[in-house]
C-alpha atoms as a PDB file:
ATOM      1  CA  UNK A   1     -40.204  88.926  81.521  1.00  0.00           C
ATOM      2  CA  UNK A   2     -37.783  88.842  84.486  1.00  0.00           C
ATOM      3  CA  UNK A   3     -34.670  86.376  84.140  1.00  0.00           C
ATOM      4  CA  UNK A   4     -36.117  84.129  86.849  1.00  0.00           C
ATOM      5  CA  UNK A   5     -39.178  83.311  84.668  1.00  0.00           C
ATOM      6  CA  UNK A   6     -37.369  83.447  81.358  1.00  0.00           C
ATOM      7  CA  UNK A   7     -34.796  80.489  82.877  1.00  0.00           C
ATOM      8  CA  UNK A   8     -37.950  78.422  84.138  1.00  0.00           C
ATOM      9  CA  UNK A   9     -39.355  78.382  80.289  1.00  0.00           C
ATOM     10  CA  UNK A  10     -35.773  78.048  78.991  1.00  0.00           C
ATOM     11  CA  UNK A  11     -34.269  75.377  80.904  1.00  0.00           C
ATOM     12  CA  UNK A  12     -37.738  73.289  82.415  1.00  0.00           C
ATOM     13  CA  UNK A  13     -35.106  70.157  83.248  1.00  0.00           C
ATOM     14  CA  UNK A  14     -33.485  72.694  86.187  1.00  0.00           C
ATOM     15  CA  UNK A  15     -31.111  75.219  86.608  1.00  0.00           C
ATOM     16  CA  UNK A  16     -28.721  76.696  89.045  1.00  0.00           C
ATOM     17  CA  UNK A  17     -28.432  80.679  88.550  1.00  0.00           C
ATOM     18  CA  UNK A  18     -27.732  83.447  90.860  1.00  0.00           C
ATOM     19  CA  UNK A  19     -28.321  87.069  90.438  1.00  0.00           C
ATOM     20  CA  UNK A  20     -25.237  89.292  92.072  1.00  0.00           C
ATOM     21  CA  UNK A  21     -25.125  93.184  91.736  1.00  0.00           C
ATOM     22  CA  UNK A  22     -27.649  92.803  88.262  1.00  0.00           C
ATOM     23  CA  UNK A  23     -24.460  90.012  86.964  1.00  0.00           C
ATOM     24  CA  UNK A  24     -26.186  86.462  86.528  1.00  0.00           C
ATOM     25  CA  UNK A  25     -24.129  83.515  86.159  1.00  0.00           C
ATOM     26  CA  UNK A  26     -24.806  79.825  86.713  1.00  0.00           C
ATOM     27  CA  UNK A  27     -25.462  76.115  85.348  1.00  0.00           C
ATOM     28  CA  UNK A  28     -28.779  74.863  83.956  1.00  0.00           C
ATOM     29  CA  UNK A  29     -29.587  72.226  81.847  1.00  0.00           C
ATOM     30  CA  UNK A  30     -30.726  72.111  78.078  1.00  0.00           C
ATOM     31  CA  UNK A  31     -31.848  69.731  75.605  1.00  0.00           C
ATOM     32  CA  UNK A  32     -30.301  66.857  78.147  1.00  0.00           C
ATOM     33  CA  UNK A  33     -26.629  68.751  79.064  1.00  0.00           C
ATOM     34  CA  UNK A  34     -25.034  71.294  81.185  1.00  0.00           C
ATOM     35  CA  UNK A  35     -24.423  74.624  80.244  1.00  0.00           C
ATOM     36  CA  UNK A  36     -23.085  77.697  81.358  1.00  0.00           C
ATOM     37  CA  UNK A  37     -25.510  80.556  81.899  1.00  0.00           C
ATOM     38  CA  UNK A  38     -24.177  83.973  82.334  1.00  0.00           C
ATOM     39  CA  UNK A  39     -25.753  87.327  81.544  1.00  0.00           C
ATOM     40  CA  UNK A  40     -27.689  90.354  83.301  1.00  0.00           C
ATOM     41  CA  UNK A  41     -30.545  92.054  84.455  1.00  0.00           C
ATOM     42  CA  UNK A  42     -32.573  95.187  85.378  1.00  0.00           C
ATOM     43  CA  UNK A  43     -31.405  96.894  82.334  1.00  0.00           C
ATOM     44  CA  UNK A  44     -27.616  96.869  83.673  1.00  0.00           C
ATOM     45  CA  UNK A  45     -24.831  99.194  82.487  1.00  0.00           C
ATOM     46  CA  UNK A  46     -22.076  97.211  81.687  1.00  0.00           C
ATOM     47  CA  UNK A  47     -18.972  98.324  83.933  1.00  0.00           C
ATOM     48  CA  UNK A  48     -16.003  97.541  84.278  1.00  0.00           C
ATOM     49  CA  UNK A  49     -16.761  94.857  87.230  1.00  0.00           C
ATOM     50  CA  UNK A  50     -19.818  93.130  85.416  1.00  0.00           C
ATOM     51  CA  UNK A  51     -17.484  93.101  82.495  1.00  0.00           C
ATOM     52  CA  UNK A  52     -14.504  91.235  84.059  1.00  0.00           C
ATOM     53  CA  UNK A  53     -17.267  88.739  85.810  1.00  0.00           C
ATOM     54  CA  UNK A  54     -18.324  88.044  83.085  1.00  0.00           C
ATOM     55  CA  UNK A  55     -15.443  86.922  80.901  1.00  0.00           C
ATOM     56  CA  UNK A  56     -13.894  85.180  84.273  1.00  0.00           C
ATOM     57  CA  UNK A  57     -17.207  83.029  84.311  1.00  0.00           C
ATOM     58  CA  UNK A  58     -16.360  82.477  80.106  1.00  0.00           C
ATOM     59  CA  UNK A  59     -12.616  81.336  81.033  1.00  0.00           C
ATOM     60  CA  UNK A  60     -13.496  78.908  83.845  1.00  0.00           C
ATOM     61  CA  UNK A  61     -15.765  77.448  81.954  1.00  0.00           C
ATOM     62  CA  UNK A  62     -13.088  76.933  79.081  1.00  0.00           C
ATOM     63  CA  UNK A  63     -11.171  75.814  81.871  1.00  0.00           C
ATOM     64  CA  UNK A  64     -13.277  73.844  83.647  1.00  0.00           C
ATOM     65  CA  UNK A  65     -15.841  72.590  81.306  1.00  0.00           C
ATOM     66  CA  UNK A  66     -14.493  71.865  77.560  1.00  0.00           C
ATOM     67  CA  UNK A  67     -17.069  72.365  75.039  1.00  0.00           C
ATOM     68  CA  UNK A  68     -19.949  72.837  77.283  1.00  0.00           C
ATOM     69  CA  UNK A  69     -22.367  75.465  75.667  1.00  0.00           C
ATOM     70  CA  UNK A  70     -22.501  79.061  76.695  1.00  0.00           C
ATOM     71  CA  UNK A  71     -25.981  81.252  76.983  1.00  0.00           C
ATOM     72  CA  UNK A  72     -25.682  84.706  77.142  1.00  0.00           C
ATOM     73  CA  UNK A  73     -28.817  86.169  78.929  1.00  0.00           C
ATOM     74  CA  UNK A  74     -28.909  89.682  77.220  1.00  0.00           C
ATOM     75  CA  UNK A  75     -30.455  92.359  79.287  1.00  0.00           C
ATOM     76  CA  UNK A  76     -28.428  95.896  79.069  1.00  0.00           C
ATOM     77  CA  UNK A  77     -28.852  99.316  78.482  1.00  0.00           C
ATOM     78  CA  UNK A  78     -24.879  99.741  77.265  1.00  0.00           C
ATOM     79  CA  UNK A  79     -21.923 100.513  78.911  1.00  0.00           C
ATOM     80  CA  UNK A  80     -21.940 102.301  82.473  1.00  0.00           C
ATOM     81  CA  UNK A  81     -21.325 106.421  81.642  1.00  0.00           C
ATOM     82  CA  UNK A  82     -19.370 107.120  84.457  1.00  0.00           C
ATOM     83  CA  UNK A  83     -16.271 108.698  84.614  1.00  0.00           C
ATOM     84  CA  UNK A  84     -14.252 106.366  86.733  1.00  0.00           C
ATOM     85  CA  UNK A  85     -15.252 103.319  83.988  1.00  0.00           C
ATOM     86  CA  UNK A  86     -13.899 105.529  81.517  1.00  0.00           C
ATOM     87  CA  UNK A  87     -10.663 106.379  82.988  1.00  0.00           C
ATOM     88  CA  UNK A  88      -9.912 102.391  84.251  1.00  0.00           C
ATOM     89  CA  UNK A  89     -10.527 102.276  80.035  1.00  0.00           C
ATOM     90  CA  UNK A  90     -13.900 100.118  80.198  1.00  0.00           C
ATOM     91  CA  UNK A  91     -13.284 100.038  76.291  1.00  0.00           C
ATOM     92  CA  UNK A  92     -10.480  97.616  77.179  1.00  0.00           C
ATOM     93  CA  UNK A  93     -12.912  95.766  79.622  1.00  0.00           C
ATOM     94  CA  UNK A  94     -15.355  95.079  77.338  1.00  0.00           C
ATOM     95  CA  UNK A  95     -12.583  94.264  74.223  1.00  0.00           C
ATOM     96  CA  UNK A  96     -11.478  91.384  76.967  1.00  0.00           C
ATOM     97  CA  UNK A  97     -14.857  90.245  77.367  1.00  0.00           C
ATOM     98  CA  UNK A  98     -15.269  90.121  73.449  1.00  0.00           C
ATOM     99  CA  UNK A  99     -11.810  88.071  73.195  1.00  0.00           C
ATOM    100  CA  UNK A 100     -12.959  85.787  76.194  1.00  0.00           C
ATOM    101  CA  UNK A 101     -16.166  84.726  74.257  1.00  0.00           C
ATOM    102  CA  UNK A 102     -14.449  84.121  71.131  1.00  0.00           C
ATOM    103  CA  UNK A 103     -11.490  82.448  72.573  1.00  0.00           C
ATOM    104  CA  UNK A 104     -13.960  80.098  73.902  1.00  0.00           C
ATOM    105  CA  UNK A 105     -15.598  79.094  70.242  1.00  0.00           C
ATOM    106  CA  UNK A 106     -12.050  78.899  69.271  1.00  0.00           C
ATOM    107  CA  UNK A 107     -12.118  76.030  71.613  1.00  0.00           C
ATOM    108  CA  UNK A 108     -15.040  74.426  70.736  1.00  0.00           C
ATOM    109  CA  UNK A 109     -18.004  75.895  72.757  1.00  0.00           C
ATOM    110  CA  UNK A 110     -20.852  76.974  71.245  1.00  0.00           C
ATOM    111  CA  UNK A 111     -22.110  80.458  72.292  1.00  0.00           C
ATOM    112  CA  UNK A 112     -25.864  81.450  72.051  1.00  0.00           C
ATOM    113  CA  UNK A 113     -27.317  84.594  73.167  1.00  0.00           C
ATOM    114  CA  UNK A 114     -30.906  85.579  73.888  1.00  0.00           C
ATOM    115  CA  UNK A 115     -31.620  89.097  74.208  1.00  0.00           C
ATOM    116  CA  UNK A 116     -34.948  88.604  76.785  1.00  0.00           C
ATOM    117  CA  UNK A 117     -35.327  92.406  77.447  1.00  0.00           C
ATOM    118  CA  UNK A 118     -33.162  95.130  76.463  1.00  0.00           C
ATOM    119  CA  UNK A 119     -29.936  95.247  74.423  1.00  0.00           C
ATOM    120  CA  UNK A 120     -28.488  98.495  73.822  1.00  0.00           C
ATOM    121  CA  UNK A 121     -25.111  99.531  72.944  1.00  0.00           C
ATOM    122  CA  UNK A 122     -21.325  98.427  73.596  1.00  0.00           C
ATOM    123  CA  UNK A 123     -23.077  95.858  76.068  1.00  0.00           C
ATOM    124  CA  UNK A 124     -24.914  94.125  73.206  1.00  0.00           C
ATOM    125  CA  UNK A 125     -22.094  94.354  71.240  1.00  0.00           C
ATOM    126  CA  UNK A 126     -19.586  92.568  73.100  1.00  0.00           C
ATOM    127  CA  UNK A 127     -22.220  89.668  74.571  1.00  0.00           C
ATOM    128  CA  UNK A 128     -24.847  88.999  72.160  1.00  0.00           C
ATOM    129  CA  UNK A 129     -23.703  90.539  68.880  1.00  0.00           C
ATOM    130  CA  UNK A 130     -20.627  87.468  69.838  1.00  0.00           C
ATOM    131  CA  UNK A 131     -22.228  84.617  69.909  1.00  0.00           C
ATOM    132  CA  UNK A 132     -22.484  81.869  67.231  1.00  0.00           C
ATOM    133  CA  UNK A 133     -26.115  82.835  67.211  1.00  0.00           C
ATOM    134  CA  UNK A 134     -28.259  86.211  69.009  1.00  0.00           C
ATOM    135  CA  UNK A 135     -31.769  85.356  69.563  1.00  0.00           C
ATOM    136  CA  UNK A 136     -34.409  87.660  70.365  1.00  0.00           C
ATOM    137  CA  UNK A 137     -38.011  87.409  72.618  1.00  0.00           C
ATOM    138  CA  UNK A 138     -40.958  89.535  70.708  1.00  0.00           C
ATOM    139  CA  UNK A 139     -40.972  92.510  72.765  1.00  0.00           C
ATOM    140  CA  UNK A 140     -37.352  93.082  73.275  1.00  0.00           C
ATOM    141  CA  UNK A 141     -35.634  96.619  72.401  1.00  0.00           C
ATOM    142  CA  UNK A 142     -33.098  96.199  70.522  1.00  0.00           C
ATOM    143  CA  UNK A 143     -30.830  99.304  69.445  1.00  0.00           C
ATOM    144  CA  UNK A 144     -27.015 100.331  68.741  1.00  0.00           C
ATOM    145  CA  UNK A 145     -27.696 103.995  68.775  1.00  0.00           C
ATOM    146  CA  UNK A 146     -31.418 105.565  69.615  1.00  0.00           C
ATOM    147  CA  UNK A 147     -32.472 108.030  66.827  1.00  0.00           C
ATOM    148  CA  UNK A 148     -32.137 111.375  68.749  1.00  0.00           C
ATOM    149  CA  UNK A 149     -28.486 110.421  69.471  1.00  0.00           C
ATOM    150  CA  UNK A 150     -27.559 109.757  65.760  1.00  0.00           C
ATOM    151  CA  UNK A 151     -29.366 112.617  64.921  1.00  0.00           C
ATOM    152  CA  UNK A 152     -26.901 114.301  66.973  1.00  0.00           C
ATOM    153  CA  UNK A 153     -23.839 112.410  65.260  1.00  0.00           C
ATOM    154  CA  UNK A 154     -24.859 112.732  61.946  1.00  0.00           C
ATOM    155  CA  UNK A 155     -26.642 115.782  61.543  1.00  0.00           C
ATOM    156  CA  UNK A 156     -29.434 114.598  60.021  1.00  0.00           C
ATOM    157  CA  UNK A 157     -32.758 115.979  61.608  1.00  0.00           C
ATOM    158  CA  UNK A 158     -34.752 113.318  63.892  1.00  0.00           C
ATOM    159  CA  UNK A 159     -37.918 113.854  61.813  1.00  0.00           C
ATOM    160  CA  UNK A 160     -35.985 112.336  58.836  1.00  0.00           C
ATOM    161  CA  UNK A 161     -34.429 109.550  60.338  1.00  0.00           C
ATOM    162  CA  UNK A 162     -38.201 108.645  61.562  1.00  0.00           C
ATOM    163  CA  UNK A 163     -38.764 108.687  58.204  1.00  0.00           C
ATOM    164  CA  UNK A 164     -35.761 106.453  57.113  1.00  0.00           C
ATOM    165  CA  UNK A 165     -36.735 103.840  59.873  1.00  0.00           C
ATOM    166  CA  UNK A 166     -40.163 103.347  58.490  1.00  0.00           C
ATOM    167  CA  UNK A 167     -38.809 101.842  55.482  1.00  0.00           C
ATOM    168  CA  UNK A 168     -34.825 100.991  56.398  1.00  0.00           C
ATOM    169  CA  UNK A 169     -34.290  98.403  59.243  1.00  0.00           C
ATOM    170  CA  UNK A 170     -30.542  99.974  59.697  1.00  0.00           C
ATOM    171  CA  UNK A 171     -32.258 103.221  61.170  1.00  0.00           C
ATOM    172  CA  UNK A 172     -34.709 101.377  63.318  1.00  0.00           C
ATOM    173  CA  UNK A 173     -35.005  99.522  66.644  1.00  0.00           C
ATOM    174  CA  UNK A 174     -36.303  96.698  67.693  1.00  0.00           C
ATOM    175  CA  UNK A 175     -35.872  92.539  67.257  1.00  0.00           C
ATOM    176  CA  UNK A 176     -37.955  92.594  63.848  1.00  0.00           C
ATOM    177  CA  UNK A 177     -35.740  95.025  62.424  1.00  0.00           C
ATOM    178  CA  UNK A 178     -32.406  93.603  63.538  1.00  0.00           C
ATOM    179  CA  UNK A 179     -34.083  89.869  62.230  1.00  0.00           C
ATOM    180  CA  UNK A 180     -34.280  91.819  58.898  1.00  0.00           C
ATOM    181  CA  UNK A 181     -30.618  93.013  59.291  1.00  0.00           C
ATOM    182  CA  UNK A 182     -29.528  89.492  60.033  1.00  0.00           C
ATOM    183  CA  UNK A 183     -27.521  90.462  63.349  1.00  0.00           C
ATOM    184  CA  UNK A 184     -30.949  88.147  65.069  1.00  0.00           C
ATOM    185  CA  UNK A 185     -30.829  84.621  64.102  1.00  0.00           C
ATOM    186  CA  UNK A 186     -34.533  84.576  64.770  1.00  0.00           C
ATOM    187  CA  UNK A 187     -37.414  85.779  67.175  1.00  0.00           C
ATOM    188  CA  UNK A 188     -38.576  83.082  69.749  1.00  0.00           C
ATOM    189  CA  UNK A 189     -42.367  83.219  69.988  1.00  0.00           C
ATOM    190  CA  UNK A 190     -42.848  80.289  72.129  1.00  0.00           C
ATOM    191  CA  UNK A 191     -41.167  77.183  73.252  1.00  0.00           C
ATOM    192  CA  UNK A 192     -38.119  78.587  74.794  1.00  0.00           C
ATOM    193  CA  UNK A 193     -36.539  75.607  75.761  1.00  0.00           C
ATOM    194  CA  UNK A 194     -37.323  73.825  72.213  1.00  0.00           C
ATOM    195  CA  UNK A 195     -35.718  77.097  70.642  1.00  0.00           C
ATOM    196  CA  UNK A 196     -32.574  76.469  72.574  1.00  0.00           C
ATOM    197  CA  UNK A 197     -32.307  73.272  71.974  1.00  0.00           C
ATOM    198  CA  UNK A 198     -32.378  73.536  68.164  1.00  0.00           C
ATOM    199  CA  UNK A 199     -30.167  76.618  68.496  1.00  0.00           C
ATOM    200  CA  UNK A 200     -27.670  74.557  69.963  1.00  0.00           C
ATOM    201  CA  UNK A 201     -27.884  71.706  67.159  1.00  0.00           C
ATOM    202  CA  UNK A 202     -27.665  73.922  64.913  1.00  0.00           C
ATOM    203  CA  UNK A 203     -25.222  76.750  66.120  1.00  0.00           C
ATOM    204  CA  UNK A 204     -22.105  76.969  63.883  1.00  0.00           C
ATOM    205  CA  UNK A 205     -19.264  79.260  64.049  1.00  0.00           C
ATOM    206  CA  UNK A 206     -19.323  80.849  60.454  1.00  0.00           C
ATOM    207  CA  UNK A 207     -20.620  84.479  60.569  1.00  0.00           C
ATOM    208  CA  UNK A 208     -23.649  84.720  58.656  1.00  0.00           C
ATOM    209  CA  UNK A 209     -25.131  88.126  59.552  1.00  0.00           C
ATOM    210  CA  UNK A 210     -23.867  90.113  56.609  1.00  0.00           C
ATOM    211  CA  UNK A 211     -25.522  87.198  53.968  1.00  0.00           C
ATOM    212  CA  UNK A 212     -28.587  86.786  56.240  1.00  0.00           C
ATOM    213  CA  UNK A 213     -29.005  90.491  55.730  1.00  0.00           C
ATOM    214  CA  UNK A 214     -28.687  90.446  52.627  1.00  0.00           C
ATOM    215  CA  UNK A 215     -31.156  87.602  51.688  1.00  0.00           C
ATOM    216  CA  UNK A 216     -33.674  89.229  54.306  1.00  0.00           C
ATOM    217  CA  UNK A 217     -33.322  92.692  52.652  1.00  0.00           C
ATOM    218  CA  UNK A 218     -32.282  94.256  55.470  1.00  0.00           C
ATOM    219  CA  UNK A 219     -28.708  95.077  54.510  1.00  0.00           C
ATOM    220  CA  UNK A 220     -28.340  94.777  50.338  1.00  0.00           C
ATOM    221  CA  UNK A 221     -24.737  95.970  50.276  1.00  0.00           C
ATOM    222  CA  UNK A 222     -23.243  94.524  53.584  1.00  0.00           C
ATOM    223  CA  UNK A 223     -22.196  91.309  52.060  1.00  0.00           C
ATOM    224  CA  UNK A 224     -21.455  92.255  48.544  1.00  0.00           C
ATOM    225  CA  UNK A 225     -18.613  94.696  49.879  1.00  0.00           C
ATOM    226  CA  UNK A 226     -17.339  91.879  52.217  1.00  0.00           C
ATOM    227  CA  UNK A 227     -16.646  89.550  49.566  1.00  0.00           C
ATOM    228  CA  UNK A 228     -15.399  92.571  46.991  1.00  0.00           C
ATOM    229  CA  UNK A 229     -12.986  93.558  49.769  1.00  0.00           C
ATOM    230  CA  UNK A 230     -11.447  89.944  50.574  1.00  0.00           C
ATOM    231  CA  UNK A 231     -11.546  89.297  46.429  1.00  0.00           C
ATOM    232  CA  UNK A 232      -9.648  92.602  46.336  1.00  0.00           C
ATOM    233  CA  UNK A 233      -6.972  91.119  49.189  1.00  0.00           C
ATOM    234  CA  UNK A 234      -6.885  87.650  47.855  1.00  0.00           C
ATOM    235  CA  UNK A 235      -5.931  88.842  44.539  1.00  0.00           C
ATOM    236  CA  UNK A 236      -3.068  90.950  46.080  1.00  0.00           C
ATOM    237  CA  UNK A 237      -1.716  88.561  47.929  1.00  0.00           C
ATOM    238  CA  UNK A 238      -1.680  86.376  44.909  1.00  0.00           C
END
């Protein structure tokens, strides 16, 4: 689905969105109020330019706009591999971006992403992954790190991390298995612009992935660590 058709089922009371150099960014309306659209398209490699656009259109809107709602159109296949991005640092680019996006919940907007086509990578990480709430379409990919490249990492052959995947969401792509894993709120299988407009009722800032997870059986230690670990600090600090 390209973004102009997603945005037509999404926001049917109108919206204002331009596409410039695969960076969207623009106003629509949801569930009766304005809110700030930004994201990408084509499968675009986050660089340092797309990065910085994007966080500027997060600050003005902080600036501009308090508490108006945030959408994060997810469609990315990670951060741009080029060497120039990598010696301007586009680790620190996309850090900003992350900050930008939580500075703004800080201040009372809620954040919801939609992955609508791809999400791979550093550029899912610091967009989606940082909203109050990631959503997901049916047929999106979905993927930190494809198999043959953490076979590479790890050492573990491909043909057994196949294996691992059938039966472990954490080795597997796709919005089903990150559902399971709790990093996707839910899937949206019709009635995009209902779906936003109960994802906005209901966003909240607390970070419920790692309990979600859990509950799901996606990730059965995530959350047991978490609270061991902040036990553990609480009763030092005590």
């Amino acid at each position: 689905m390209n973004w102009r058709e997603l945005s037509s089922q999404l926001f049917p009371e109108g919206f204002d969105i331009v596409e410039r150099d695969l960076f969207l960014s623009g106003t629509a309306r949801a569930a009766g109020a304005e809110v700030t659209v930004i994201g990408t398209t084509e499968h675009a490699p986050i660089g340092v330019e797309i990065a910085l656009a994007q966080a500027k259109a997060v600050l003005d809107t902080v600036d501009r706009h308090p508490g108006r709602p945030i959408v994060i159109l997810v469609d990315t296949q990670g951060q741009r591999l080029r060497h120039r991005d990598e010696m301007l640092g586009i680790n620190s680019y996309m850090a900003h971006l992350g900050k930008c996006i939580d500075f703004a919940r800080c201040r009372g907007h809620k954040v919801i992403g939609l992955v609508y086509d791809q999400a791979l990578s550093g550029g899912f990480i610091t967009s989606g992954l940082l909203a109050d709430a990631c959503y997901a379409l049916p047929d999106a990919t979905i993927r930190v790190m494809g198999l043959p490249a953490m076979a590479r990492i790890t050492k573990v052959p491909e043909e057994r991390l196949v294996e691992l995947a059938k039966a472990n969401p954490v080795f597997a792509p796709g919005a089903h298995n990150y559902f399971m894993m709790g990093g996707i709120e839910a899937v949206w299988e019709s009635d995009l612009a209902a779906n936003l407009a109960r994802a906005l009722e209901t966003a909240t800032s607390e970070d419920r992935r790692s309990s979600l997870g859990e509950e799901r059986g996606g990730r059965r230690s995530a959350h047991r660590v978490m609270q061991a670990v902040v036990a553990d600090a609480h009763a030092r600090a005590a």
